[in-house]
Protein backbone atom coordinates (compact mmCIF):
# COMPACT_ATOMS: atom_id res chain seq x y z
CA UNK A 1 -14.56 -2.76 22.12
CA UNK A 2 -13.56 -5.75 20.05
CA UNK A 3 -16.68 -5.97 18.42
CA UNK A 4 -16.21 -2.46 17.53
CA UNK A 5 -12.72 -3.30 16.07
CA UNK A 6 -13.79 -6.57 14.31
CA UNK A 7 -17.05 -4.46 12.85
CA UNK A 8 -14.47 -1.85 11.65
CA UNK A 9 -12.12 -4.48 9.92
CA UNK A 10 -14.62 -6.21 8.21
CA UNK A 11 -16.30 -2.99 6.60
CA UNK A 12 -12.44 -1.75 5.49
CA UNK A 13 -12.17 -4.73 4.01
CA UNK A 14 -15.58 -4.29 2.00
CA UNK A 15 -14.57 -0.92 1.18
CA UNK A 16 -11.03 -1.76 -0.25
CA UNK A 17 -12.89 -4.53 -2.42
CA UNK A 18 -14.97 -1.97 -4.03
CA UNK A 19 -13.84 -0.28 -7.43
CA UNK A 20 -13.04 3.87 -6.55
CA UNK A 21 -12.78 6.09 -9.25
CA UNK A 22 -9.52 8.23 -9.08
CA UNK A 23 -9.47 12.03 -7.90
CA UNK A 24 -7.13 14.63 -8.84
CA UNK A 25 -5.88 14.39 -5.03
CA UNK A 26 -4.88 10.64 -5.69
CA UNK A 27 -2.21 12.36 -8.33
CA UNK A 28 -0.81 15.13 -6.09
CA UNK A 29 -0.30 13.05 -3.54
CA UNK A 30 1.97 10.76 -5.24
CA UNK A 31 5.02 13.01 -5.26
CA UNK A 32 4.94 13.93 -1.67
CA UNK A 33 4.16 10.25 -0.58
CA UNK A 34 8.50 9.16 -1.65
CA UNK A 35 9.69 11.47 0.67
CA UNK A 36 10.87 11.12 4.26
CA UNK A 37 9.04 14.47 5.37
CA UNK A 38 6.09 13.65 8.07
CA UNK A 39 3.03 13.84 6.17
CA UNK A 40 -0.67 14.61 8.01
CA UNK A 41 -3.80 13.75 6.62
CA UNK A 42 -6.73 15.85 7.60
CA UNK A 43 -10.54 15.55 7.11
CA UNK A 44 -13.90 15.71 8.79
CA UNK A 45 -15.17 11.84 10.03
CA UNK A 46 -15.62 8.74 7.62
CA UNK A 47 -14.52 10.83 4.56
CA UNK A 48 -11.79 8.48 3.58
CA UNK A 49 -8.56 9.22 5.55
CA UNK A 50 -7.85 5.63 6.32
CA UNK A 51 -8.77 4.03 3.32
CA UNK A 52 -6.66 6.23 0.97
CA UNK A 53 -3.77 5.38 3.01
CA UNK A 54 -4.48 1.70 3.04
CA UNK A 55 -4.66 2.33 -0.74
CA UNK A 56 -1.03 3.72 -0.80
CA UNK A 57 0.10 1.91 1.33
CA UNK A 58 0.94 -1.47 -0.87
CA UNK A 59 2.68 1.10 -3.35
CA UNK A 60 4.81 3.30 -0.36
CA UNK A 61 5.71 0.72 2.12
CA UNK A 62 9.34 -0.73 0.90
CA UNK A 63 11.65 0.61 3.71
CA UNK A 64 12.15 -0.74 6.48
């Protein structure tokens, strides 16, 4: 299992050092991100759930 997790840190990190080319969801999403309303991501596997939020996530993350 921690080889899994270790395997699965490195290869976000990898991903997040790559350049991505911005998609008309990356806008949308922006103005529902501020608010306080529960927000659910949904997708099939691996088709970048996770890394779009770690994406936001520098930008969204100032409460506390």
């Amino acid at each position: 299992m921690r080889e899994v997790i270790l395997r699965q840190k490195q290869e976000k990190e990898q991903i997040l050092k790559t350049a991505f080319v911005p998609r008309e969801v990356s806008k949308n999403i922006e103005k529902y991100i501020q608010s306080d309303i529960i927000k659910v991501v949904t997708g099939i596997r691996r088709c970048g759930k996770s890394v779009k939020r770690s994406l936001q996530k520098p930008r969204t993350m100032t409460k506390s």
